[in-house]
Protein backbone atom coordinates (compact mmCIF):
# COMPACT_ATOMS: atom_id res chain seq x y z
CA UNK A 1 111.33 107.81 98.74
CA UNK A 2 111.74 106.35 102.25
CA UNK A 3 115.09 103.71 102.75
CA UNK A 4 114.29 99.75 104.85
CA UNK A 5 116.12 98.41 106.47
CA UNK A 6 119.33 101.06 105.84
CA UNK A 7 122.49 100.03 107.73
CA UNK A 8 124.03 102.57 109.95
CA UNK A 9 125.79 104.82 108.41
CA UNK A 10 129.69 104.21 107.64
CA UNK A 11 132.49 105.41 110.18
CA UNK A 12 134.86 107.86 109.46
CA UNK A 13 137.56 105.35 110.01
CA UNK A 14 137.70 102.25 108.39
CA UNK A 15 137.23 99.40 110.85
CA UNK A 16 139.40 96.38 110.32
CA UNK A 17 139.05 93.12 108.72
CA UNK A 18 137.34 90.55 111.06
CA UNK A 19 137.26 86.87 110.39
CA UNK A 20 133.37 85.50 109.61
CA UNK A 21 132.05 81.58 109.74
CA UNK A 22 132.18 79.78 106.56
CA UNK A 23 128.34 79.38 107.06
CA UNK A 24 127.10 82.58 107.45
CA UNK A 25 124.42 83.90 105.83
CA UNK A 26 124.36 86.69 103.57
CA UNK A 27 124.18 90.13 105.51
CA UNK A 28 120.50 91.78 104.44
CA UNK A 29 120.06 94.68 101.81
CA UNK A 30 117.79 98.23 102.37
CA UNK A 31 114.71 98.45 100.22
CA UNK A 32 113.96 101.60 99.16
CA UNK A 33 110.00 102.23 98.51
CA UNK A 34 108.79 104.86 96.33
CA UNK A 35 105.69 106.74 95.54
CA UNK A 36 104.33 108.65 93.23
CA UNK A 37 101.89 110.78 93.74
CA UNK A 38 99.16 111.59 91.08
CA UNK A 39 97.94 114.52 92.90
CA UNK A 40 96.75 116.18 89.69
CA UNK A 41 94.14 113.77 89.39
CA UNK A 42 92.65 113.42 92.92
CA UNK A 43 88.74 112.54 93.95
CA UNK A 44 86.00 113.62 95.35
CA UNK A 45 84.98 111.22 97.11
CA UNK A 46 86.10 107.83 98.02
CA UNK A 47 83.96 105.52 96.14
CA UNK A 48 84.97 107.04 92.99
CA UNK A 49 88.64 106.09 93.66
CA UNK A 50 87.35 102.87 94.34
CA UNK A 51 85.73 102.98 91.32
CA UNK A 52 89.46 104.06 89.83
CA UNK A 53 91.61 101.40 91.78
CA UNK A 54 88.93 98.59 90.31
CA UNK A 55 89.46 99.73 86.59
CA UNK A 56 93.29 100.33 86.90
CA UNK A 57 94.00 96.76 87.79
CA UNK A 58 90.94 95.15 86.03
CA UNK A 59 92.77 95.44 82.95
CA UNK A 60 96.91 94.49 82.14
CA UNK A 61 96.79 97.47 79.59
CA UNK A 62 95.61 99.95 82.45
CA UNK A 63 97.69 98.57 84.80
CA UNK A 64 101.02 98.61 82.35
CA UNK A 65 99.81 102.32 81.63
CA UNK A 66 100.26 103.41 85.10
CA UNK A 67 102.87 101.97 86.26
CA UNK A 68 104.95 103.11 83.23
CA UNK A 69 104.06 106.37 84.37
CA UNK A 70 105.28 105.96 87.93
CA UNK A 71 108.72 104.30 86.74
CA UNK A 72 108.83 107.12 84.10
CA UNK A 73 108.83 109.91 86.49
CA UNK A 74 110.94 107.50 88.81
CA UNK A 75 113.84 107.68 86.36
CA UNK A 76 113.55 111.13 85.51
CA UNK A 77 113.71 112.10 89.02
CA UNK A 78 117.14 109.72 89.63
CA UNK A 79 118.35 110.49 86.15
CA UNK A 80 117.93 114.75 87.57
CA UNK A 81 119.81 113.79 90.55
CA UNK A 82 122.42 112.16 88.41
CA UNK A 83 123.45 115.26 86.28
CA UNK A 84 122.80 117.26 89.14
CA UNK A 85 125.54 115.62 91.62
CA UNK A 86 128.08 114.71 88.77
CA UNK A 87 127.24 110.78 89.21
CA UNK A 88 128.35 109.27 85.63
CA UNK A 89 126.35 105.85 86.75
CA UNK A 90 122.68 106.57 86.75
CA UNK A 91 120.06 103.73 88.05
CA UNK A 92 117.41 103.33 85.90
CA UNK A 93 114.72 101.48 87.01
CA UNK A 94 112.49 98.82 85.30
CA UNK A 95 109.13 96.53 86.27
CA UNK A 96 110.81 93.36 86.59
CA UNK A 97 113.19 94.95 88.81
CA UNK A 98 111.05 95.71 91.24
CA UNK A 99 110.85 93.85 94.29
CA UNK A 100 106.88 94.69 94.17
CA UNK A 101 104.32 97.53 92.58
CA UNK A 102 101.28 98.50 93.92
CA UNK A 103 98.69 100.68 92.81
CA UNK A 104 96.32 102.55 94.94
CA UNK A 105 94.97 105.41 96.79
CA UNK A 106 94.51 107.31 99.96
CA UNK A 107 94.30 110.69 101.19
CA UNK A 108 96.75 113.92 100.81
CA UNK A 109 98.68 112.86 104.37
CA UNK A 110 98.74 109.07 104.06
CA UNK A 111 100.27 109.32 100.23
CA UNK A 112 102.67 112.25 101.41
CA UNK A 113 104.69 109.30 103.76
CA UNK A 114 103.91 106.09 101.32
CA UNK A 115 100.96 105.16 102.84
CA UNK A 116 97.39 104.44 101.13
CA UNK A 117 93.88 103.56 102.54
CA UNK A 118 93.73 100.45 99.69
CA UNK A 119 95.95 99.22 97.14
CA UNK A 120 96.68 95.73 95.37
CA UNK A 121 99.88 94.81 94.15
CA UNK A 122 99.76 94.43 90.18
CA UNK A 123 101.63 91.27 88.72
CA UNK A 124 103.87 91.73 85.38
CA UNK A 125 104.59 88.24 84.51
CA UNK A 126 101.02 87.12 83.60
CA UNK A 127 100.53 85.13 80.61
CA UNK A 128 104.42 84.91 79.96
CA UNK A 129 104.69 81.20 79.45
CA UNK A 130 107.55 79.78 82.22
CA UNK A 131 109.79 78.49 78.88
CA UNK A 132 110.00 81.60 77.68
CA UNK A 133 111.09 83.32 80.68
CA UNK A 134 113.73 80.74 80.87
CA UNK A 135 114.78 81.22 77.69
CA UNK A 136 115.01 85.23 78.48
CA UNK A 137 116.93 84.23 81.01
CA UNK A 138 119.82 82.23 79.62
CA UNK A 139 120.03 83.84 76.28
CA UNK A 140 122.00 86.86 78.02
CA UNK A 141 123.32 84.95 80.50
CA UNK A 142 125.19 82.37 77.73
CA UNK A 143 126.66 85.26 75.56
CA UNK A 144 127.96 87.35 78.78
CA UNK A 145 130.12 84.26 79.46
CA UNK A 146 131.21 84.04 76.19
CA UNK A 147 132.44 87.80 76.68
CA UNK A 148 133.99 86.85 79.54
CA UNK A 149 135.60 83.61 78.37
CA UNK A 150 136.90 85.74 75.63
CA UNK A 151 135.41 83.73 72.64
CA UNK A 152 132.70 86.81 72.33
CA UNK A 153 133.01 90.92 72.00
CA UNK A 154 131.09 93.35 72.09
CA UNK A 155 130.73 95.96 69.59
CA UNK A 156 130.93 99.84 70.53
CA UNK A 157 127.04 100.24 68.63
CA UNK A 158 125.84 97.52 70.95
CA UNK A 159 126.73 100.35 73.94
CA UNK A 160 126.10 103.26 72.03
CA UNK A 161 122.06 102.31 70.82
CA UNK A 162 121.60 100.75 74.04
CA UNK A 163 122.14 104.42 75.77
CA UNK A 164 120.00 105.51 72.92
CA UNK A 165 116.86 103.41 73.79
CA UNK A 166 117.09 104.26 77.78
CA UNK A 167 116.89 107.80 76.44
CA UNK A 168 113.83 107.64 74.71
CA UNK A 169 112.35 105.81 76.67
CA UNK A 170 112.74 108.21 79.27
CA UNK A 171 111.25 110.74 77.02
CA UNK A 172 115.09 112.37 76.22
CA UNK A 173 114.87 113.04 72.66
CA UNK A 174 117.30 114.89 71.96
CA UNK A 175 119.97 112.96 73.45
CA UNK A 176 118.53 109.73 72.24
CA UNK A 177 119.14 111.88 68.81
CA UNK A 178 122.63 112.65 69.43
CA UNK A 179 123.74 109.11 70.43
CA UNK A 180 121.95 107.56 67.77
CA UNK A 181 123.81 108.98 65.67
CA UNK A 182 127.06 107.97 66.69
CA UNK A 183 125.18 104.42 67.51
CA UNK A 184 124.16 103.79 63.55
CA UNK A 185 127.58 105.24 62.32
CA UNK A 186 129.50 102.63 64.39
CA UNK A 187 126.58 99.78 63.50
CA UNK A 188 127.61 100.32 59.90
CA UNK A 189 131.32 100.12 60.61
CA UNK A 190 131.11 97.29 63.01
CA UNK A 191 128.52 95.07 61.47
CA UNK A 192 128.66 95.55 57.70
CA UNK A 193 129.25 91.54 56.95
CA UNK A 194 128.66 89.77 60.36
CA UNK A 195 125.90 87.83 58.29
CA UNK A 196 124.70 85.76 55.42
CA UNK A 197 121.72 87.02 55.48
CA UNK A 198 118.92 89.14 52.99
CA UNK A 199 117.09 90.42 55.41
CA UNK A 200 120.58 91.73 57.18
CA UNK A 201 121.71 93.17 54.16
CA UNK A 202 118.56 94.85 53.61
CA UNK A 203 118.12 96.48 56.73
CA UNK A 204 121.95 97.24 56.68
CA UNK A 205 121.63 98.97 53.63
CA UNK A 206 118.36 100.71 54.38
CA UNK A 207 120.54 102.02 57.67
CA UNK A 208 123.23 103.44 55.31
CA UNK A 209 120.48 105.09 52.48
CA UNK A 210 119.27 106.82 55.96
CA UNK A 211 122.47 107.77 57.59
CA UNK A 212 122.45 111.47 56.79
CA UNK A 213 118.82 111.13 57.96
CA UNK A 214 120.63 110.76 61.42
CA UNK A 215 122.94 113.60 61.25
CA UNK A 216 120.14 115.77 60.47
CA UNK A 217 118.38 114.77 63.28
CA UNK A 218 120.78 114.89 66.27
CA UNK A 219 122.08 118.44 64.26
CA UNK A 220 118.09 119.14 65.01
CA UNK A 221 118.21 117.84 68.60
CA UNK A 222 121.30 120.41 69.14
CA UNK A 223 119.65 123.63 68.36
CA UNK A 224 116.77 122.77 70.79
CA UNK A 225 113.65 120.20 71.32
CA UNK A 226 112.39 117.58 68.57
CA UNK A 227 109.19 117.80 67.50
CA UNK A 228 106.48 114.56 66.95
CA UNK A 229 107.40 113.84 63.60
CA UNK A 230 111.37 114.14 64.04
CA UNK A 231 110.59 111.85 67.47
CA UNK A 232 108.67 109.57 65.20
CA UNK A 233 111.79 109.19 63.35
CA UNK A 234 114.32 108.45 65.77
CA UNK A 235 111.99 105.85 67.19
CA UNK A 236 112.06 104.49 63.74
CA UNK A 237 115.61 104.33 62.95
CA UNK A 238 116.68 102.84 66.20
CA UNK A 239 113.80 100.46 66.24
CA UNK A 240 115.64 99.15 62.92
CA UNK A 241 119.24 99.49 64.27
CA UNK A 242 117.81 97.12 67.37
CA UNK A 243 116.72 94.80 64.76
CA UNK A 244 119.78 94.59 63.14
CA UNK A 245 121.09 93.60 66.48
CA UNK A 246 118.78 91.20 68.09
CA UNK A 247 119.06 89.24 64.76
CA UNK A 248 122.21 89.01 65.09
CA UNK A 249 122.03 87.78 68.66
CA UNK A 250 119.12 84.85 67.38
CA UNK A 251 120.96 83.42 64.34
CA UNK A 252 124.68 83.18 66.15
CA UNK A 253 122.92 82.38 69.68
């Protein structure tokens, strides 16, 4: 990980408050550039990671692949540092926050320092139609000002299974398990009648036929790792709590 543009570092005394002009410009921000290293996989010979770099961004599925992997390890890596140094606010790191992502190779001393002998830069906004980006795009944006205005809360589950899902997706069962849990319990208190719906109801009460479902599984994740099938089911039952919620979020949007 190698820091752009840092500023200097701060002063042991604070420096005092000094006037600026109305029209200044914004001050600029570091950009911090990672690689990862797949040095488990290396070649032989060039041509056959040429071979490589042509295949991995010939195709959006091979290209998604791989870069999941880097932002995977990314987050693990920043999550470790984060329950290492006592930091209770984590980044976690996404595609569309990335300023750009390349994939490539090069050899053992250029990749050690973030260089590379070739590389393209992979897009991740191909075939997403410019409507429905803007539509992404406001959705949030309208109900956080809502929240703000006061005319909008948000519910404790909404917090709760949203900790869940960066969990697993960073490959932490067991505490994507454990809050979960505590994520469908307060779903079921929270959002019992929020909506005249069938298909609410349904999932709502499929949620509470499977509650102890839950307990059993984050009482699993306590005594040690999940295995496939119990992983299988937490995917499951949060997939259906995040339904719950995003329908929510469509039929009072």
């Amino acid at each position: 990980m190698e820091t752009h543009g840092a500023p200097p570092p701060p002063r042991r005394k604070r420096r005092k408050s000094r006037p600026i002009e109305a029209a200044a410009g914004p001050g600029s921000l570091p950009l911090v550039r990672t690689t990862l290293v797949r040095a488990f996989a290396s070649f032989e010979e060039e041509t056959a990671a040429k071979r490589w770099l042509e295949g991995a961004t010939g195709k959006d599925e091979a290209t998604d692949m791989l870069v999941t992997e880097a932002l995977t390890a990314l987050n693990q890596a920043l999550h470790a540092h984060a329950v290492a140094s006592g930091d209770p606010h984590p980044q976690s790191l996404t595609p569309e926050r990335a300023v750009a992502a390349r994939l490539g190779y090069g050899s053992g001393q250029q990749v050690a320092v973030g260089e590379f002998s070739a590389a393209l830069e992979v897009d991740f906004r191909t075939g997403v139609s410019r409507r429905r980006l803007r539509d992404e795009e406001l959705r949030p944006q309208e109900r956080a000002a809502a929240v703000l205005g006061g005319r909008e809360t948000l519910e404790a589950c909404e917090t709760l299974l949203l900790r869940a899902r960066a969990d697993l997706d960073a490959a932490r069962t067991r505490e994507a398990a454990l809050q979960l849990r505590v994520g469908l319990e307060a779903l079921l208190a929270e959002l019992p009648h929020v909506l005249d719906d069938p298909d609410h109801d349904a999932d709502m009460a499929t949620l509470g036929s499977r509650r102890d479902e839950a307990v059993n599984l984050a009482t699993s994740a306590l005594q040690g790792e999940l295995d496939s099938d119990a992983s299988a089911r937490v995917a499951d039952l949060l997939s259906l709590c995040e339904r719950v919620l995003r329908r929510r979020r469509i039929l009072q949007g």
